[in-house]
PDB file of N, CA and C in Angstrom:
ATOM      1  N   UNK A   1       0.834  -1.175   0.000  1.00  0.00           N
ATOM      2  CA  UNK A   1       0.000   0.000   0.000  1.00  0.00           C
ATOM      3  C   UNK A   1       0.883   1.243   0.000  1.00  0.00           C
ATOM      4  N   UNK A   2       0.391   2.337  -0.830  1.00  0.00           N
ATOM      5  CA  UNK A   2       1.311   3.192  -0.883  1.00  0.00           C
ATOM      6  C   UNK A   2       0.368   4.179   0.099  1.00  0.00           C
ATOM      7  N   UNK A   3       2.014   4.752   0.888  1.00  0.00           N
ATOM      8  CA  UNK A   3       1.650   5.747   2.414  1.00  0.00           C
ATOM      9  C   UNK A   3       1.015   6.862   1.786  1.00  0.00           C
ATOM     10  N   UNK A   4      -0.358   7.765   2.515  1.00  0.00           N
ATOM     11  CA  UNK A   4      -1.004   8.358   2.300  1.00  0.00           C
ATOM     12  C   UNK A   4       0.030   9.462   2.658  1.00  0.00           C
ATOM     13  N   UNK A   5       0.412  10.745   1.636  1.00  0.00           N
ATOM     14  CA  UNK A   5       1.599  11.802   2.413  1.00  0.00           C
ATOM     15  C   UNK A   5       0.994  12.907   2.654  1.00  0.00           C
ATOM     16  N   UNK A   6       1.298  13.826   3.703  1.00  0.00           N
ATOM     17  CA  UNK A   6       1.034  14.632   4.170  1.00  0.00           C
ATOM     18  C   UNK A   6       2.006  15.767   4.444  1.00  0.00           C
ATOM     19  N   UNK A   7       2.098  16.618   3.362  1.00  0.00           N
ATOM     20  CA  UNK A   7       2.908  18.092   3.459  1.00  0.00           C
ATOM     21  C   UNK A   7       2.203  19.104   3.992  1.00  0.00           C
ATOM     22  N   UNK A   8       2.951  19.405   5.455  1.00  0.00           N
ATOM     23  CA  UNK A   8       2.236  20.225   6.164  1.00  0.00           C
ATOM     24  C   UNK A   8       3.883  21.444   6.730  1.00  0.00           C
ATOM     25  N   UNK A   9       3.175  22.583   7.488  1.00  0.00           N
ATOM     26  CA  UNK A   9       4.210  23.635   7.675  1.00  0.00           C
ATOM     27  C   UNK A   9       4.624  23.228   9.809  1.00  0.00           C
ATOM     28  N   UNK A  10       5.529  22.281   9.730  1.00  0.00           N
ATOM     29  CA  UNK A  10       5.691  22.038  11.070  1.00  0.00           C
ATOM     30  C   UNK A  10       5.700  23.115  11.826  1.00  0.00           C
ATOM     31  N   UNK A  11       6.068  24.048  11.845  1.00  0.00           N
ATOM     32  CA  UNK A  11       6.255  25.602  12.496  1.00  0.00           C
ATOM     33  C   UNK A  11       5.087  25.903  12.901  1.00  0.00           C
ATOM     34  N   UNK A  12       4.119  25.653  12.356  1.00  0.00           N
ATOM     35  CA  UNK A  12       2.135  26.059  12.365  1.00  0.00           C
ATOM     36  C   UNK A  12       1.924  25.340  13.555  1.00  0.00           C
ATOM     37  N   UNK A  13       1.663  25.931  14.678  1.00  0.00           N
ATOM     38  CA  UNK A  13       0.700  24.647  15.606  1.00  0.00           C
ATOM     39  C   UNK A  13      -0.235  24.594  15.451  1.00  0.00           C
ATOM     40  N   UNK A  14      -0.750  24.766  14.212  1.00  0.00           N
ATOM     41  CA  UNK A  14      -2.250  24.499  14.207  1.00  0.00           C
ATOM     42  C   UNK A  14      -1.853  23.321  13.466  1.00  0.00           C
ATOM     43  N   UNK A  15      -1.419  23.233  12.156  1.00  0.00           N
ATOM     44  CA  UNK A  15      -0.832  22.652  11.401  1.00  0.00           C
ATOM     45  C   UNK A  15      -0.726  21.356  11.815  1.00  0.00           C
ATOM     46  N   UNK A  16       0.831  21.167  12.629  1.00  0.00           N
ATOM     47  CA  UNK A  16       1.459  20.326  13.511  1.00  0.00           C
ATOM     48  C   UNK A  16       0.547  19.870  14.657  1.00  0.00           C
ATOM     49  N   UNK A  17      -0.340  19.909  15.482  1.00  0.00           N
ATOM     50  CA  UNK A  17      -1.643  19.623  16.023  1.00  0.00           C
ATOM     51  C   UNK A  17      -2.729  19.308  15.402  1.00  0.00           C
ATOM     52  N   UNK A  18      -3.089  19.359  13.977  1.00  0.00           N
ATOM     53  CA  UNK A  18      -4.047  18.962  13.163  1.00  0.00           C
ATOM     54  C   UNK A  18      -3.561  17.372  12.863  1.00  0.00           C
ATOM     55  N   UNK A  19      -2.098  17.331  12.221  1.00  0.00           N
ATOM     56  CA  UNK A  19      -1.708  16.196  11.661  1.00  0.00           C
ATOM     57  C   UNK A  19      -1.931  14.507  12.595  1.00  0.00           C
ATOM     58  N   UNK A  20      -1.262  15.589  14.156  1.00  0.00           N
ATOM     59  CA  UNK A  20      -1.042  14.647  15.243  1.00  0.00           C
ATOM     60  C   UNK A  20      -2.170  14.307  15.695  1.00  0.00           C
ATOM     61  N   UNK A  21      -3.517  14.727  15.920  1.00  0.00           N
ATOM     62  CA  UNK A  21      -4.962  14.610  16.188  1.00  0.00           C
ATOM     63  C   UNK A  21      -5.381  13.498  15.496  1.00  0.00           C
ATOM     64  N   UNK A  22      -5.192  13.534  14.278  1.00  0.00           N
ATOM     65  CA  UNK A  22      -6.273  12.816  12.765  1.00  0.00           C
ATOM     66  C   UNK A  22      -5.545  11.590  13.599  1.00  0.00           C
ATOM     67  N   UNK A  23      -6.768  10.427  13.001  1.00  0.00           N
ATOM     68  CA  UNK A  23      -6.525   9.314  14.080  1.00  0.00           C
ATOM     69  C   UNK A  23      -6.367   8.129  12.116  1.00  0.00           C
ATOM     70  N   UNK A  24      -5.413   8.912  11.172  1.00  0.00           N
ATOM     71  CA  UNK A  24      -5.035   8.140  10.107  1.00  0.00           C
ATOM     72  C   UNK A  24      -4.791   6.830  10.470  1.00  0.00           C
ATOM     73  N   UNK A  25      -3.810   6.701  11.305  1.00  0.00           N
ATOM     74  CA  UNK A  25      -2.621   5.636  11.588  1.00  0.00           C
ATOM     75  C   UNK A  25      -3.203   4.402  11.473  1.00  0.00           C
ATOM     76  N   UNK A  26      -4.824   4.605  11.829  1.00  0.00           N
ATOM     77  CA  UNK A  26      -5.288   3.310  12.360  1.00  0.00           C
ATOM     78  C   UNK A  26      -5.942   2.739  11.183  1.00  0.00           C
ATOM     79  N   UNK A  27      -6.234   3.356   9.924  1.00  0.00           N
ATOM     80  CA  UNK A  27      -6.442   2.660   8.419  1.00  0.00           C
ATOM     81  C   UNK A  27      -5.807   3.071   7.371  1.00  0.00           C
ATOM     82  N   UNK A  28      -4.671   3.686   7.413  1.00  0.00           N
ATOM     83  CA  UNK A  28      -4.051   4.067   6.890  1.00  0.00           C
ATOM     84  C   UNK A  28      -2.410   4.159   7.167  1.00  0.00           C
ATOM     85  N   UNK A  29      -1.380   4.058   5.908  1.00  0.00           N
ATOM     86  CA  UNK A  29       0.014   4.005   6.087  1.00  0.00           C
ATOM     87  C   UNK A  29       0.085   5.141   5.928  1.00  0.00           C
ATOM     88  N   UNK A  30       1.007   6.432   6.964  1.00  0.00           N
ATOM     89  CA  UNK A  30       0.915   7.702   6.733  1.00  0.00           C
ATOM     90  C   UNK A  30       2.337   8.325   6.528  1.00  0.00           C
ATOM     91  N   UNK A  31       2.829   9.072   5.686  1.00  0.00           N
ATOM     92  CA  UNK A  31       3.892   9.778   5.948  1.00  0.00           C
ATOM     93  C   UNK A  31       4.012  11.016   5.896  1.00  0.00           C
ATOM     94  N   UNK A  32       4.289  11.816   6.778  1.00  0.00           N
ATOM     95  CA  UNK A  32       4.359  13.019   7.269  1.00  0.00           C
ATOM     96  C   UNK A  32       5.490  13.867   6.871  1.00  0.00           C
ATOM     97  N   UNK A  33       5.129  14.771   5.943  1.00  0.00           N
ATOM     98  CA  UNK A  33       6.393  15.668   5.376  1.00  0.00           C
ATOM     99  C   UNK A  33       6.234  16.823   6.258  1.00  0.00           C
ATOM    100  N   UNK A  34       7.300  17.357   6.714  1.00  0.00           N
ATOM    101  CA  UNK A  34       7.239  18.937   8.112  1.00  0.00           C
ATOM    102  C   UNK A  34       8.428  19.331   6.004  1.00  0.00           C
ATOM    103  N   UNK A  35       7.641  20.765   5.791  1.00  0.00           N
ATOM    104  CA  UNK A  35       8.055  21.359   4.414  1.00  0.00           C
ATOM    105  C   UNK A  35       9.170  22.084   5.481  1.00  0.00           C
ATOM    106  N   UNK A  36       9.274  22.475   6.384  1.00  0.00           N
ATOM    107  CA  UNK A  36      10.494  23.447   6.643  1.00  0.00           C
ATOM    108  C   UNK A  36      11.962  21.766   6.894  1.00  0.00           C
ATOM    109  N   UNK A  37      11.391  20.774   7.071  1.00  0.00           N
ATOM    110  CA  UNK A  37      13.115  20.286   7.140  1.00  0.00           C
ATOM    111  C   UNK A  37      13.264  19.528   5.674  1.00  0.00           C
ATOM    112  N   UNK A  38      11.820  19.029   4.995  1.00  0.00           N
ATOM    113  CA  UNK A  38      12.132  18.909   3.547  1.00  0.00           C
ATOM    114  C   UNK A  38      11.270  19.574   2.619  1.00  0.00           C
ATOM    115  N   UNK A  39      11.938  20.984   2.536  1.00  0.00           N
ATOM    116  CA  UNK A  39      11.504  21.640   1.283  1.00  0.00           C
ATOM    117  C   UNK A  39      11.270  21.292  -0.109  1.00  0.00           C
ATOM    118  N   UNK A  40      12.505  20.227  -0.388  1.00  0.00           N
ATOM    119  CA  UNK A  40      12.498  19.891  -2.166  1.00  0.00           C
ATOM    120  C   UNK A  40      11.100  18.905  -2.228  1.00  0.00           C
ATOM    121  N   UNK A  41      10.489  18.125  -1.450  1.00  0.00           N
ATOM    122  CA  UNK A  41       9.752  17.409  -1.510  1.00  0.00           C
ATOM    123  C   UNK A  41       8.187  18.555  -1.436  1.00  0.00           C
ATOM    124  N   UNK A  42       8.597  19.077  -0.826  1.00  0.00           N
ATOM    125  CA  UNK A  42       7.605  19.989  -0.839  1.00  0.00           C
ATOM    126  C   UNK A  42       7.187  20.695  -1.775  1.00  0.00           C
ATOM    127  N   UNK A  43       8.134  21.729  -2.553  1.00  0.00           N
ATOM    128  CA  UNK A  43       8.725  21.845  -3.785  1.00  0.00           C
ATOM    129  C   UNK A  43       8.038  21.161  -5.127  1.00  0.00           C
ATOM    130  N   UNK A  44       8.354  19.899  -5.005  1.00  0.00           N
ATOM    131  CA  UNK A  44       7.855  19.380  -6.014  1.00  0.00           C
ATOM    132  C   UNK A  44       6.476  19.349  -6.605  1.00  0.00           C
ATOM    133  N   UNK A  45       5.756  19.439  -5.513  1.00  0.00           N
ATOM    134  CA  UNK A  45       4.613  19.537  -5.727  1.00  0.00           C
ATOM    135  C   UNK A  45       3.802  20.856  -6.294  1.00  0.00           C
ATOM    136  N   UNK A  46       4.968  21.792  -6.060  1.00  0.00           N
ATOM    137  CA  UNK A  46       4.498  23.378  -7.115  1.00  0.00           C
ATOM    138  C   UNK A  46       3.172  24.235  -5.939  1.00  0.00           C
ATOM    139  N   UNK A  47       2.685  23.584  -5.205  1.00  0.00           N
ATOM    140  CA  UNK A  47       1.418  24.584  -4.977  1.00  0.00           C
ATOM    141  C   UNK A  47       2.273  25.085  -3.689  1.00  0.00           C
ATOM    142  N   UNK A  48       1.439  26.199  -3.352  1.00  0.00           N
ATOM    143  CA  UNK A  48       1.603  27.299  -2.047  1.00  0.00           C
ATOM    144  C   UNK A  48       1.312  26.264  -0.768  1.00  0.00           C
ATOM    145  N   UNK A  49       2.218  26.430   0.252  1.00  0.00           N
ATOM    146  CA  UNK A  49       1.958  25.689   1.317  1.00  0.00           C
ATOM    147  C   UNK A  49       1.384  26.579   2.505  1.00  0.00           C
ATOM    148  N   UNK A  50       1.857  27.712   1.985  1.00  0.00           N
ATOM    149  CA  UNK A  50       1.041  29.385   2.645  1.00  0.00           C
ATOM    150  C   UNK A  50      -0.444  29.076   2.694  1.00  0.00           C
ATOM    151  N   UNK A  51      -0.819  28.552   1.658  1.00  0.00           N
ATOM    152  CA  UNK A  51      -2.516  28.298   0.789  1.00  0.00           C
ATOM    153  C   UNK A  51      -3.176  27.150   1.453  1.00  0.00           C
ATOM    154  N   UNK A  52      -2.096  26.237   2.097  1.00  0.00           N
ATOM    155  CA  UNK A  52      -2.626  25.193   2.884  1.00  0.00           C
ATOM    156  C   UNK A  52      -1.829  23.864   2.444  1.00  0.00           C
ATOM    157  N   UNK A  53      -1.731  22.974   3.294  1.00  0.00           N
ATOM    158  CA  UNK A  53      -1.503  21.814   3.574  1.00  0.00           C
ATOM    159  C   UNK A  53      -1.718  20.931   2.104  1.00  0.00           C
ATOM    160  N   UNK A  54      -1.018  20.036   2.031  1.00  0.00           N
ATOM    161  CA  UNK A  54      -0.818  18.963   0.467  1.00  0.00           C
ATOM    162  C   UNK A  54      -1.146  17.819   1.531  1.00  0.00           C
ATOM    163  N   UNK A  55      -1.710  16.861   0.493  1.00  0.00           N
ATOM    164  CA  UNK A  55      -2.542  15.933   0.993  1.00  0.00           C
ATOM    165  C   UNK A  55      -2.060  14.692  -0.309  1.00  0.00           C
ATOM    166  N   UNK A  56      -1.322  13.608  -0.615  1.00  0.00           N
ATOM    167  CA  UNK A  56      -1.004  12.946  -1.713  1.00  0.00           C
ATOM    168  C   UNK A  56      -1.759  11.641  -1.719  1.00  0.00           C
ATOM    169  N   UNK A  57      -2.639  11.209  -2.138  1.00  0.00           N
ATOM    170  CA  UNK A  57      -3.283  10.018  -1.626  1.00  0.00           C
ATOM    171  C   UNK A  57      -3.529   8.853  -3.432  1.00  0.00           C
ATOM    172  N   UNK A  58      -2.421   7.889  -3.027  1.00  0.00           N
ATOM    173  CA  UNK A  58      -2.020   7.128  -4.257  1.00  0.00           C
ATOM    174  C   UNK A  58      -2.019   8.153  -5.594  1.00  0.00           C
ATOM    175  N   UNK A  59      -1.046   9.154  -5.735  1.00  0.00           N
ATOM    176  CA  UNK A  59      -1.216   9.883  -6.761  1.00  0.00           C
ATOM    177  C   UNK A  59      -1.994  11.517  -7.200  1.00  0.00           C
ATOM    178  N   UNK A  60      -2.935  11.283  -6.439  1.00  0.00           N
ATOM    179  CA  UNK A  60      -3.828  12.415  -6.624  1.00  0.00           C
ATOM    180  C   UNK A  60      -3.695  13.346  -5.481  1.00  0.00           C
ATOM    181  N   UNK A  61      -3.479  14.412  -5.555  1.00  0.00           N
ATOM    182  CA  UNK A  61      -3.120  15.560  -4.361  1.00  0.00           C
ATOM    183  C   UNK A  61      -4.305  16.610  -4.246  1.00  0.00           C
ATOM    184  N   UNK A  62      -4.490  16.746  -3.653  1.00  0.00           N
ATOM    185  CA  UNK A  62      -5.376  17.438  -2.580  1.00  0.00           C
ATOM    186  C   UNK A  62      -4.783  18.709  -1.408  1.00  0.00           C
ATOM    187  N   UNK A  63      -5.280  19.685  -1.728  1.00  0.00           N
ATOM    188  CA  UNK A  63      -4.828  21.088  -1.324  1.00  0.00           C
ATOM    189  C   UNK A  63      -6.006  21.787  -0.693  1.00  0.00           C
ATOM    190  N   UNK A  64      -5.263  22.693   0.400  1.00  0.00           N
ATOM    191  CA  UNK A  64      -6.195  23.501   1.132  1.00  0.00           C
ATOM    192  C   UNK A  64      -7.185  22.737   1.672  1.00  0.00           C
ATOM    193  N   UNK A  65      -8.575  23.517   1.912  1.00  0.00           N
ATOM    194  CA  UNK A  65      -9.675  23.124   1.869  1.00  0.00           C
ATOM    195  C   UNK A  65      -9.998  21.432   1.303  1.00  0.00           C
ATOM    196  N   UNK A  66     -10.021  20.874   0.404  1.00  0.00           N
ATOM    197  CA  UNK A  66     -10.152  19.625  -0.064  1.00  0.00           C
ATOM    198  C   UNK A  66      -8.545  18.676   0.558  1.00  0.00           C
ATOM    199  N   UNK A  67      -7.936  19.199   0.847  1.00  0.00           N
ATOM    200  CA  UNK A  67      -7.042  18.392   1.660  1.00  0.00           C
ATOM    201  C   UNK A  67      -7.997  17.914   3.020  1.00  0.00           C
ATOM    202  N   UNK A  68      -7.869  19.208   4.309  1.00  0.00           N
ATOM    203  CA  UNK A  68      -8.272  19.233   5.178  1.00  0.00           C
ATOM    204  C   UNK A  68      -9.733  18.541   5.030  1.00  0.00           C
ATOM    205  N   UNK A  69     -10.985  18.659   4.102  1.00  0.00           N
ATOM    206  CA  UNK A  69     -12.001  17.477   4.087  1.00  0.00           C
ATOM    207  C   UNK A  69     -11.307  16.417   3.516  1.00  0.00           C
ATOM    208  N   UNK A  70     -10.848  15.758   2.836  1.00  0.00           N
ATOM    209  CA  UNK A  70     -10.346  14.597   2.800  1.00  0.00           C
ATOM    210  C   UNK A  70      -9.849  14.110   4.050  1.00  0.00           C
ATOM    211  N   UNK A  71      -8.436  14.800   4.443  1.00  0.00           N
ATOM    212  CA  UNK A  71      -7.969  14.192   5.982  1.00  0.00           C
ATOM    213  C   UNK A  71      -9.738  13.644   7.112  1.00  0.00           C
ATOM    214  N   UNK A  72     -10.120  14.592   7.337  1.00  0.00           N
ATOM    215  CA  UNK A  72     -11.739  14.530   8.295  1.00  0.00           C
ATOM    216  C   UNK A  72     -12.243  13.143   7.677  1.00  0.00           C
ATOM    217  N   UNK A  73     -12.433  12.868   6.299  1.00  0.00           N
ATOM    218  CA  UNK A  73     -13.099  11.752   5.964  1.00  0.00           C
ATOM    219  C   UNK A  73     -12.341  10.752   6.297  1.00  0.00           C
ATOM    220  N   UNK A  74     -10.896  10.781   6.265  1.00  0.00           N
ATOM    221  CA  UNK A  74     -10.268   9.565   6.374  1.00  0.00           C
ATOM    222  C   UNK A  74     -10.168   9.416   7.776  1.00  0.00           C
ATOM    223  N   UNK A  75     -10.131   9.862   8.832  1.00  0.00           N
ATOM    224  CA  UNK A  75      -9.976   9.852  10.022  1.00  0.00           C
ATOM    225  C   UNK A  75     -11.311   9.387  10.909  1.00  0.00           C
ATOM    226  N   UNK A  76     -10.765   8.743  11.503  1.00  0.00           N
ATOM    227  CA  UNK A  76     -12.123   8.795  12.851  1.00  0.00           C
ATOM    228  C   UNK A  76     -13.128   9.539  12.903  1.00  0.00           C
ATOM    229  N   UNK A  77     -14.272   9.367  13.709  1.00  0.00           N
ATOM    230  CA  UNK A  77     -14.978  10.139  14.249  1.00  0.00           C
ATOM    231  C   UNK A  77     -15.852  11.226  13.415  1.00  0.00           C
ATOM    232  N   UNK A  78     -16.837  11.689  13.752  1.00  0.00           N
ATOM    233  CA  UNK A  78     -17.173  12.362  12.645  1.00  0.00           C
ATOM    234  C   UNK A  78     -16.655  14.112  13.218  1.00  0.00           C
ATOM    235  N   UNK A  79     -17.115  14.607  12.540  1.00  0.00           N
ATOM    236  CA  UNK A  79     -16.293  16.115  11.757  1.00  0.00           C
ATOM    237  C   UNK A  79     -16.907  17.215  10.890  1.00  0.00           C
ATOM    238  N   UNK A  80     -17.362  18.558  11.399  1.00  0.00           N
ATOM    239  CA  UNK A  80     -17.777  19.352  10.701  1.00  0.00           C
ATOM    240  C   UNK A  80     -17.190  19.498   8.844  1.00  0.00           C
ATOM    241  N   UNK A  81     -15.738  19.177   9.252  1.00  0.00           N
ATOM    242  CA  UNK A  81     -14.320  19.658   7.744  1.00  0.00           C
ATOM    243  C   UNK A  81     -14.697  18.436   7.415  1.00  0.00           C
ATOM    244  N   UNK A  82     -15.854  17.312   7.213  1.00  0.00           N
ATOM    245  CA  UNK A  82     -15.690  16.241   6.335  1.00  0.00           C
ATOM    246  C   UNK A  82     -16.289  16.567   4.903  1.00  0.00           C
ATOM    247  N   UNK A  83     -16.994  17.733   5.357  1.00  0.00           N
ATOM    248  CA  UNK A  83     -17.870  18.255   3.572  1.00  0.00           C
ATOM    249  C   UNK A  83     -17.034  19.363   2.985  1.00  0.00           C
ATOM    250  N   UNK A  84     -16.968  19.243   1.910  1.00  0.00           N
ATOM    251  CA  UNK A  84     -16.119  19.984   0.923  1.00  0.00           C
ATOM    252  C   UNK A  84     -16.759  21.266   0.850  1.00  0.00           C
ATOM    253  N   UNK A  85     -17.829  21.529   0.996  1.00  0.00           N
ATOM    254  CA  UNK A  85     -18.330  22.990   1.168  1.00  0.00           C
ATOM    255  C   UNK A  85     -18.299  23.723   2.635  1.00  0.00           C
ATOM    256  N   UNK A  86     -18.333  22.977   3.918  1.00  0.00           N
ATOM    257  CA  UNK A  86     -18.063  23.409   4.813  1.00  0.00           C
ATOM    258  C   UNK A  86     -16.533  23.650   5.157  1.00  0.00           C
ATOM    259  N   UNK A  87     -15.782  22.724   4.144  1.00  0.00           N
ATOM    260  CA  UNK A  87     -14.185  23.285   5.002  1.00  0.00           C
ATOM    261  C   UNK A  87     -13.709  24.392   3.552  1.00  0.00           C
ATOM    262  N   UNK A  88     -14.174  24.493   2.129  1.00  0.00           N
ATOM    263  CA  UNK A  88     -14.214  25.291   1.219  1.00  0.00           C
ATOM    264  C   UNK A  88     -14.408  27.091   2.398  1.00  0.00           C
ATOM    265  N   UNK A  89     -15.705  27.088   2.653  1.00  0.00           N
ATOM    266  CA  UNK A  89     -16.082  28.270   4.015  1.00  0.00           C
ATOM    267  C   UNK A  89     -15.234  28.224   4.865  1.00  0.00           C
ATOM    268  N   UNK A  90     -14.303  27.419   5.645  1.00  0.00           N
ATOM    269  CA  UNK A  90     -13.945  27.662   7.237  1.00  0.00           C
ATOM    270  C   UNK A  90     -12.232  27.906   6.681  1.00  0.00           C
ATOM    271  N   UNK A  91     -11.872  26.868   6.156  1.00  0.00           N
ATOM    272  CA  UNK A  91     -10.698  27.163   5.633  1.00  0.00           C
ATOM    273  C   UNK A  91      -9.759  28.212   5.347  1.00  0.00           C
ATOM    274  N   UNK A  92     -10.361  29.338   4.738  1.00  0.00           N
ATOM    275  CA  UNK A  92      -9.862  30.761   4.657  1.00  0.00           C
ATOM    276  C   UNK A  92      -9.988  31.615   5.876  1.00  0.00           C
ATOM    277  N   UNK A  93     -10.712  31.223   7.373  1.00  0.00           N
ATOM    278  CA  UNK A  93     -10.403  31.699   8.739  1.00  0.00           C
ATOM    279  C   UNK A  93      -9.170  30.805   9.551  1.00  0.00           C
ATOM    280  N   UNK A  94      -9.319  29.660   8.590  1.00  0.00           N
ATOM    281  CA  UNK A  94      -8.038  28.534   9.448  1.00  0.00           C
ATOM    282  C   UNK A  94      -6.196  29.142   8.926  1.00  0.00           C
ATOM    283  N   UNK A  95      -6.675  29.617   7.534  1.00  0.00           N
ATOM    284  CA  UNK A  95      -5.528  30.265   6.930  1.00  0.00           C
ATOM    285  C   UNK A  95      -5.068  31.275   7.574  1.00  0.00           C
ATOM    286  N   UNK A  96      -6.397  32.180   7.652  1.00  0.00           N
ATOM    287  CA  UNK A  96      -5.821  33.723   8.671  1.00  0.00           C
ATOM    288  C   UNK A  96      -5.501  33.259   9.802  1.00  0.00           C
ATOM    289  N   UNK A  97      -5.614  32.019  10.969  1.00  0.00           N
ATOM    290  CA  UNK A  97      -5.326  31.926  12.033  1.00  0.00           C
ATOM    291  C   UNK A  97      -3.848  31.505  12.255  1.00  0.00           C
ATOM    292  N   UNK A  98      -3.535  30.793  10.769  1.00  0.00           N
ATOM    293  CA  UNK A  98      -2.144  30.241  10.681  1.00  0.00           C
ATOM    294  C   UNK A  98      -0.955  31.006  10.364  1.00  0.00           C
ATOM    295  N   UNK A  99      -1.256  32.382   9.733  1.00  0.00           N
ATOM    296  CA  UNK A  99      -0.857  33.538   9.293  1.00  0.00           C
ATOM    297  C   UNK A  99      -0.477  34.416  10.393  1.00  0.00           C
ATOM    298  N   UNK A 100      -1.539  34.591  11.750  1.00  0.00           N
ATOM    299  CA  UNK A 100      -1.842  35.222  12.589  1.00  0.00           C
ATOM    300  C   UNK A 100      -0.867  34.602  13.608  1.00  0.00           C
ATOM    301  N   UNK A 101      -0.425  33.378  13.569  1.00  0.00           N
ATOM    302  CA  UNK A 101      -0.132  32.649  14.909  1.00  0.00           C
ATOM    303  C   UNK A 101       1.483  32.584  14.474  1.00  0.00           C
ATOM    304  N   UNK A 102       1.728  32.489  13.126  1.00  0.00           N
ATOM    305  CA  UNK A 102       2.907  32.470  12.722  1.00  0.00           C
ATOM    306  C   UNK A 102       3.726  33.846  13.134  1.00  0.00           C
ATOM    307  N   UNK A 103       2.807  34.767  12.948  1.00  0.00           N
ATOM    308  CA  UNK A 103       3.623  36.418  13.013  1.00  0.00           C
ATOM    309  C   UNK A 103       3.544  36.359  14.696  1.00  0.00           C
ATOM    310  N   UNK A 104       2.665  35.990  15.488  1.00  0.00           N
ATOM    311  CA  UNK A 104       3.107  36.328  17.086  1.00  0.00           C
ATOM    312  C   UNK A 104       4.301  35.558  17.490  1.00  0.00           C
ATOM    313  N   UNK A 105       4.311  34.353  16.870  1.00  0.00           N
ATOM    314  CA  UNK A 105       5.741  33.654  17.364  1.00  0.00           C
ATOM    315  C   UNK A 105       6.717  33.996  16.849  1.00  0.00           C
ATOM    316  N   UNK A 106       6.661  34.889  15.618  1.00  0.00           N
ATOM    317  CA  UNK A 106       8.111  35.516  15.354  1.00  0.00           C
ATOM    318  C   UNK A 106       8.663  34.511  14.019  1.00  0.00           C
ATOM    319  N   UNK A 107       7.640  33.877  13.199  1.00  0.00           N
ATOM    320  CA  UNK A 107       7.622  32.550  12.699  1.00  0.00           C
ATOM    321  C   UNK A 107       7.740  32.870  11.133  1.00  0.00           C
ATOM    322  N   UNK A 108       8.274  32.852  10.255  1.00  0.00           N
ATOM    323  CA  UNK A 108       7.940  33.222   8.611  1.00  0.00           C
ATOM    324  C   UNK A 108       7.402  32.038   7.946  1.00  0.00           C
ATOM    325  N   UNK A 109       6.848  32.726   7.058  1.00  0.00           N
ATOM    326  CA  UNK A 109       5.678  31.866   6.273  1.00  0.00           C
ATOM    327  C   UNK A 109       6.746  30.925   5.184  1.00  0.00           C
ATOM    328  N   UNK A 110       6.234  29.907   5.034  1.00  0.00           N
ATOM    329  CA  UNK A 110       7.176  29.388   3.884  1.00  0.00           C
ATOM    330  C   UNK A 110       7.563  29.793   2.911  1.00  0.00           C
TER     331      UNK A 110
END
């Protein structure tokens, strides 16, 4: 089975607390990219990590908003972010919070 990957901004505690929460592990092989210690992998993938979280699942990648509902679907439990129109809406306040939390810690954006 190929590991479900997950390019996220380790520096973000929202970020880094989102990843560690999702209860993947338990149907899923997961691998966890932190973009600040591997950038080129990050990189490769071309989209803004500013814009949100990469999501690689056998091939097909998933960004922002449709990342974050995908992760919710694959995970445990149920979840407001499992519908693509509700995390499409919340998503762009999760961005400003990650933006917001980055500049009090003194933190630069990728």
């Amino acid at each position: 089975m190929t590991p479900l990957k997950i390019v996220y901004d380790g520096e973000c505690p929202f970020c880094a607390s989102y990843v560690r929460l999702l209860r993947l592990r338990e149907r899923h092989a997961v691998r966890l990219i932190d973009a600040r210690i591997d950038p080129e992998t990050a990189r490769a993938y071309g989209l803004d990590l500013n814009e949100g979280m990469i999501v690689d699942l056998d091939g097909e990648v998933y960004h922002g908003a449709r990342a974050v509902a995908l992760l919710s679907r694959l995970s445990r439990g149920p979840g407001l972010l499992r519908s693509d129109q509700v995390a499409e809406r919340v998503y762009p306040w999760m961005r400003r919070g990650r933006a917001l939390a980055l500049t009090l810690l003194g933190r630069k954006p990728l």
